[in-house]
C-alpha atoms as a PDB file:
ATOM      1  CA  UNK A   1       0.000   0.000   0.000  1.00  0.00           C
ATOM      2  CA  UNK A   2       1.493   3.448  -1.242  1.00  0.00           C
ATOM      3  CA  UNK A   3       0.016   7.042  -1.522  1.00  0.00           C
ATOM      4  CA  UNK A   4       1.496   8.719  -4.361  1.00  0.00           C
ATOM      5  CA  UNK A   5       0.165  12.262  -6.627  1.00  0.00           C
ATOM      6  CA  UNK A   6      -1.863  11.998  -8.926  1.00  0.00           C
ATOM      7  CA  UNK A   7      -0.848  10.959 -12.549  1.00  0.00           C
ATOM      8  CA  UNK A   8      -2.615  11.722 -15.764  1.00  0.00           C
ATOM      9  CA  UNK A   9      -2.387   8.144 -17.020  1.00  0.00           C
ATOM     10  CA  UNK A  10      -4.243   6.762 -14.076  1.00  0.00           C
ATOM     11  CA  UNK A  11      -7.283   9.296 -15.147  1.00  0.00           C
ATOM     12  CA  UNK A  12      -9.605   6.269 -16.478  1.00  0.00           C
ATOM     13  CA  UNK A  13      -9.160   4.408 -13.662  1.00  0.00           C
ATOM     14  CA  UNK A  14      -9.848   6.550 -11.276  1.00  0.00           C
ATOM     15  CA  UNK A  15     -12.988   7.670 -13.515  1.00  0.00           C
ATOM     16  CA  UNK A  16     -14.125   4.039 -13.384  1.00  0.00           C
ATOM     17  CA  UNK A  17     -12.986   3.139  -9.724  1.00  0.00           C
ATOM     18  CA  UNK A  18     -15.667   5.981  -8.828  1.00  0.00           C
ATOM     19  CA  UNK A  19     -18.254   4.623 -10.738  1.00  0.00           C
ATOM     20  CA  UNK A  20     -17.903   1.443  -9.518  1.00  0.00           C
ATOM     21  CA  UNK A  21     -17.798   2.599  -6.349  1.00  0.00           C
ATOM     22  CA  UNK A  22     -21.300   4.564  -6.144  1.00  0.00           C
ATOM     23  CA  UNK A  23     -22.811   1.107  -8.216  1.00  0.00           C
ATOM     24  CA  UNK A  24     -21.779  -0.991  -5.239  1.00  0.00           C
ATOM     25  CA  UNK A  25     -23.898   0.925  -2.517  1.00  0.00           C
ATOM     26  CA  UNK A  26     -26.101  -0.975  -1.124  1.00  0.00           C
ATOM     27  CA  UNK A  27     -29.762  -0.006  -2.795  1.00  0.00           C
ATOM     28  CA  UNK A  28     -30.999   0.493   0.915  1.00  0.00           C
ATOM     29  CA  UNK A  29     -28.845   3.117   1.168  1.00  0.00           C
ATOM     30  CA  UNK A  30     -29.327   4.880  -2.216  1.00  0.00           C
ATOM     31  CA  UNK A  31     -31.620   3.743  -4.503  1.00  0.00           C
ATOM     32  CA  UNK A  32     -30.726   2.407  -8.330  1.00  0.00           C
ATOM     33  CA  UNK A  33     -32.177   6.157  -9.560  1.00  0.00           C
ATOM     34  CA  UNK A  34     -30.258   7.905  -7.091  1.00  0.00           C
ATOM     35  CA  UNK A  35     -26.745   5.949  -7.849  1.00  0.00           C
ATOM     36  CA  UNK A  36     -27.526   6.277 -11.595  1.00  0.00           C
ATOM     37  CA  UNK A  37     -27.778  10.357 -10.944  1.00  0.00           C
ATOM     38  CA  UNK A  38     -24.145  10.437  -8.952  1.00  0.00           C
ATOM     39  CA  UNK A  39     -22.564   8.540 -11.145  1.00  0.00           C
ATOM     40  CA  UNK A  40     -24.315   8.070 -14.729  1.00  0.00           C
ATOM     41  CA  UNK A  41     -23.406   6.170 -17.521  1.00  0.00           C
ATOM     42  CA  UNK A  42     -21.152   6.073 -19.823  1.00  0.00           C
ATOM     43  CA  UNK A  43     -18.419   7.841 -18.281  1.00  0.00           C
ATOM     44  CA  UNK A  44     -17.414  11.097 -19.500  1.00  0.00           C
ATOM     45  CA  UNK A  45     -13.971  10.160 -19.302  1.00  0.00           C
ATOM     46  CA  UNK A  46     -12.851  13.639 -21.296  1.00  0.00           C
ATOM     47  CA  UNK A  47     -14.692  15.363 -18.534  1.00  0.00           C
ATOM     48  CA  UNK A  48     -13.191  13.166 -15.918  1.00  0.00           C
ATOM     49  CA  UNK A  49      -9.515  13.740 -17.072  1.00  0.00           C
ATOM     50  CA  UNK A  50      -9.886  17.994 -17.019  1.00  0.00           C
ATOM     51  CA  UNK A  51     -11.302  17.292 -13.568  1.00  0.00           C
ATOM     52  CA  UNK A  52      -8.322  15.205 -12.227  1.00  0.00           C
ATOM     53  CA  UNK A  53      -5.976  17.477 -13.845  1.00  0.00           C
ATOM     54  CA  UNK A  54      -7.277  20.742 -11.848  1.00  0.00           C
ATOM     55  CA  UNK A  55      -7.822  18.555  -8.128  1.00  0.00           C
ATOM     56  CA  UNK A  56      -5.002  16.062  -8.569  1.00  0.00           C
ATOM     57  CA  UNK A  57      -6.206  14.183  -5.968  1.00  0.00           C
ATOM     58  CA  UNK A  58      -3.873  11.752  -4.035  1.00  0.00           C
ATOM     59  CA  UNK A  59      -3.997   8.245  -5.202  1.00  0.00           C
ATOM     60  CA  UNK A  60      -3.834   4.965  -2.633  1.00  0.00           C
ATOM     61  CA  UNK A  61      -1.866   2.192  -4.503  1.00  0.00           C
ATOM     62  CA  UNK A  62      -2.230  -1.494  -3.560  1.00  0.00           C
ATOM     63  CA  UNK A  63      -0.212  -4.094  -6.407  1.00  0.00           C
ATOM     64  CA  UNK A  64       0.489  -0.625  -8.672  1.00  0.00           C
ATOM     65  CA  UNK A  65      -4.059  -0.886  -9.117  1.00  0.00           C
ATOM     66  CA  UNK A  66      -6.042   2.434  -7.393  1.00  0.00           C
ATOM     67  CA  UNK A  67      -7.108   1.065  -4.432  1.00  0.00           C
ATOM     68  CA  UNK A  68      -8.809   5.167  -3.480  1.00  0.00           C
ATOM     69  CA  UNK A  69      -8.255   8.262  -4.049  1.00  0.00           C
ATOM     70  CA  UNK A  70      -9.356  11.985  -2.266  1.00  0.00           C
ATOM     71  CA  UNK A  71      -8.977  15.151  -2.871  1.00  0.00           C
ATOM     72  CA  UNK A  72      -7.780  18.018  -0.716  1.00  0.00           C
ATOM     73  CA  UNK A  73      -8.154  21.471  -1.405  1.00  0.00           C
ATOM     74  CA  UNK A  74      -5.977  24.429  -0.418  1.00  0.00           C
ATOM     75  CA  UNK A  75      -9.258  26.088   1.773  1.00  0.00           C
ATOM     76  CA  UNK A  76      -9.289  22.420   3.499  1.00  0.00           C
ATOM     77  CA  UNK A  77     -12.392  20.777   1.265  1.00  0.00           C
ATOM     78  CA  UNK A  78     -12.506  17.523   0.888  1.00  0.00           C
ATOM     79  CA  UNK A  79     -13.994  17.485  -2.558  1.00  0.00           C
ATOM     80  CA  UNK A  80     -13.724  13.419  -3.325  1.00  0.00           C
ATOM     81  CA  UNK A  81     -12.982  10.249  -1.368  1.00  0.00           C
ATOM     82  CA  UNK A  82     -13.380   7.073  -3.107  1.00  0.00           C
ATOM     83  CA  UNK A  83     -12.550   3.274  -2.456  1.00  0.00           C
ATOM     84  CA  UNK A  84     -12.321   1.045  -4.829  1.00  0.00           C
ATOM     85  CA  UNK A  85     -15.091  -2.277  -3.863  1.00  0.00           C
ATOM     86  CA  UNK A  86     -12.027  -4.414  -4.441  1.00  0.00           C
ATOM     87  CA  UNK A  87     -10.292  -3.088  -2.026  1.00  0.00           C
ATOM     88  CA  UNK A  88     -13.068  -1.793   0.796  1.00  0.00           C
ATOM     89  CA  UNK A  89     -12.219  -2.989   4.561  1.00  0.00           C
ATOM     90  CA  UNK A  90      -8.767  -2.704   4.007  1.00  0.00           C
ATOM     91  CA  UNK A  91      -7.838   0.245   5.449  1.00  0.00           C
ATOM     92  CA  UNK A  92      -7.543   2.222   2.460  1.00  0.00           C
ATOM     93  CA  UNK A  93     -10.132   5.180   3.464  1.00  0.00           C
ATOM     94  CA  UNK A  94      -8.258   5.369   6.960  1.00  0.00           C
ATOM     95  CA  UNK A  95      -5.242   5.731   5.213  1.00  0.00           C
ATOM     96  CA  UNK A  96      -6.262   8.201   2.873  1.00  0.00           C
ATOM     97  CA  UNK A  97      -7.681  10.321   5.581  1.00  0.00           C
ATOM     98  CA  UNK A  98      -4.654  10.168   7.827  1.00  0.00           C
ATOM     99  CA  UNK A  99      -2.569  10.853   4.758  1.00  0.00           C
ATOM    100  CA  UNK A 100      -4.436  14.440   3.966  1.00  0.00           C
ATOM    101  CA  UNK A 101      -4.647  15.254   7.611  1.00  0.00           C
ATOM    102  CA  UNK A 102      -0.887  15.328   7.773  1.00  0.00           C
ATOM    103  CA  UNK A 103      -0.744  17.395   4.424  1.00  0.00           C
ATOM    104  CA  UNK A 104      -3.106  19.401   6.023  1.00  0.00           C
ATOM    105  CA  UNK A 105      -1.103  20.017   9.026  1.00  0.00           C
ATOM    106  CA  UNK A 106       1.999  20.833   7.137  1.00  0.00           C
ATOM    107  CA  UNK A 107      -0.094  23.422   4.774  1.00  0.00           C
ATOM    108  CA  UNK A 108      -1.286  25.053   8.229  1.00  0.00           C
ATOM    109  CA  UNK A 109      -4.984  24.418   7.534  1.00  0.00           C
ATOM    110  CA  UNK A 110      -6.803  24.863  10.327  1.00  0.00           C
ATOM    111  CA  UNK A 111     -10.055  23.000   9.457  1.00  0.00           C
ATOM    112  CA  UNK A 112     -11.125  20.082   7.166  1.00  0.00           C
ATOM    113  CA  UNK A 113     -14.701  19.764   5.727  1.00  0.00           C
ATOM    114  CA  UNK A 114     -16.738  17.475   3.036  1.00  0.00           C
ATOM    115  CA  UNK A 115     -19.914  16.678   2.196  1.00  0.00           C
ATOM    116  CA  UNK A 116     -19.982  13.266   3.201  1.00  0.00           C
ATOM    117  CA  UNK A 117     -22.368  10.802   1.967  1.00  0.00           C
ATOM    118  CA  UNK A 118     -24.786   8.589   3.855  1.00  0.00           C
ATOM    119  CA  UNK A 119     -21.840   5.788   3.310  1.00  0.00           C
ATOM    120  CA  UNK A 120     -19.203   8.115   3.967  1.00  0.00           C
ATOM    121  CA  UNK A 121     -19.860   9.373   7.370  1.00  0.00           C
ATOM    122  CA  UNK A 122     -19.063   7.215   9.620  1.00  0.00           C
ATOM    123  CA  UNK A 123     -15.600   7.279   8.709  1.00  0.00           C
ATOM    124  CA  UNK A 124     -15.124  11.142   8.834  1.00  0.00           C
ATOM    125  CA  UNK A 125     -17.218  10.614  12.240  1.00  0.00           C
ATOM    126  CA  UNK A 126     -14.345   8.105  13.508  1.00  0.00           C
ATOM    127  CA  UNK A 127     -11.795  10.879  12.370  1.00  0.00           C
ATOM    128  CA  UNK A 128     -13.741  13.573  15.056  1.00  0.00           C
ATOM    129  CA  UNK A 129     -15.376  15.163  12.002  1.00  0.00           C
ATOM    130  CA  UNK A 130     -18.700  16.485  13.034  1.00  0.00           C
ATOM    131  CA  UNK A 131     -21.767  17.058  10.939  1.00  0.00           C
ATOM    132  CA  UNK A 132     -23.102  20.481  10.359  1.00  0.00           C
ATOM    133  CA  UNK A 133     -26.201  20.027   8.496  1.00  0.00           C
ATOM    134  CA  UNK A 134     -28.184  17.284   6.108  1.00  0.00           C
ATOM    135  CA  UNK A 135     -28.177  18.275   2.419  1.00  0.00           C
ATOM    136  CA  UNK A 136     -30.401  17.396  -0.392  1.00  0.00           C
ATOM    137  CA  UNK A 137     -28.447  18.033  -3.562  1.00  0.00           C
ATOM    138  CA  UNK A 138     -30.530  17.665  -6.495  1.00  0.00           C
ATOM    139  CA  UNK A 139     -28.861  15.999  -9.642  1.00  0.00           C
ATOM    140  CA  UNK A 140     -30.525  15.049 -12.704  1.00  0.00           C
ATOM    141  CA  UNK A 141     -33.757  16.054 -11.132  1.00  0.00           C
ATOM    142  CA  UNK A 142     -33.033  13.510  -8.409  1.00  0.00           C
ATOM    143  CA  UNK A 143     -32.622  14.318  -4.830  1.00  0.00           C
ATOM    144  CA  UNK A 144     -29.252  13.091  -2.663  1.00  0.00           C
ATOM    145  CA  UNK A 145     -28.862  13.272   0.500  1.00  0.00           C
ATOM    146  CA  UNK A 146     -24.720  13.961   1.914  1.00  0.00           C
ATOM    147  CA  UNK A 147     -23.906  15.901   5.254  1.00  0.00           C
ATOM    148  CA  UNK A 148     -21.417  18.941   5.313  1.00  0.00           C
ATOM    149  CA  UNK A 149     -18.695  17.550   8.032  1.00  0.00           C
ATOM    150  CA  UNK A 150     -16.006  19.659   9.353  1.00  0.00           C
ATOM    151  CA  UNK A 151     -13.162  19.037  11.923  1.00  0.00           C
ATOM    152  CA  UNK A 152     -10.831  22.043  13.453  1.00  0.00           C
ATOM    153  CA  UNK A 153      -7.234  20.799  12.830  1.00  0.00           C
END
């Protein structure tokens, strides 16, 4: 398992690791319409790539495949935090996590925050993020629910 920045060639993975991840919530937790609205199909993998290129996320490695990947902005936003379904209860959001909260540290952020989905927040939670407020973000005329999260560093 290594964390490395983000590289251009691992953009379609990364694209499809996401996807993949969203498809394997469990329907309880977000319906089929609701996972279809995150994370439609096909993949707009042009759209994907100018993405990557402007957050350059940090990328978790485990046998040189994307095990995860997040996202940490210079304000403190975590925009993304994905892991891979092959590699979930491994560690690999923990790691993650710890990873950006050390970046953070040595950028002199003083406070994280996300908008965490349902499946999302109890690991922020574990990391003494607490939730601010529920949101219902509407995509593709389909409402989401996520929770803004924040944590003083």
């Amino acid at each position: 398992m290594k964390i490395i920045d983000y590289s251009a060639d691992r953009a379609k993975e990364i694209a499809d690791l996401f996807y993949s991840s969203v498809h394997a919530i469990d329907s309880s937790i977000y319906s089929e319409e609701q996972k279809k609205s995150w994370a439609p199909a096909p993949i707009d993998y042009d759209k994907w790539s100018e993405r990557l290129s402007f957050k350059k996320p940090f990328l978790l490695l485990i046998n040189n495949q994307v095990a995860g990947f997040i996202e940490l902005e210079s304000d403190g936003h975590i925009d993304c935090a994905y892991v891979s379904p092959k590699f979930q209860r491994r560690g690999v959001g923990t790691s993650l996590l710890k990873y950006i909260m050390c970046i953070a540290n040595q950028l002199a952020i003083e406070q994280l925050y996300v908008e965490a989905s349902i499946i999302a927040r109890p690991l922020f939670e574990k990391f003494g993020f607490s939730v601010q407020h529920e949101n219902k973000v509407i995509r593709n005329n389909v409402i989401l629910v996520n929770y803004t999260m924040n944590k003083l560093l």
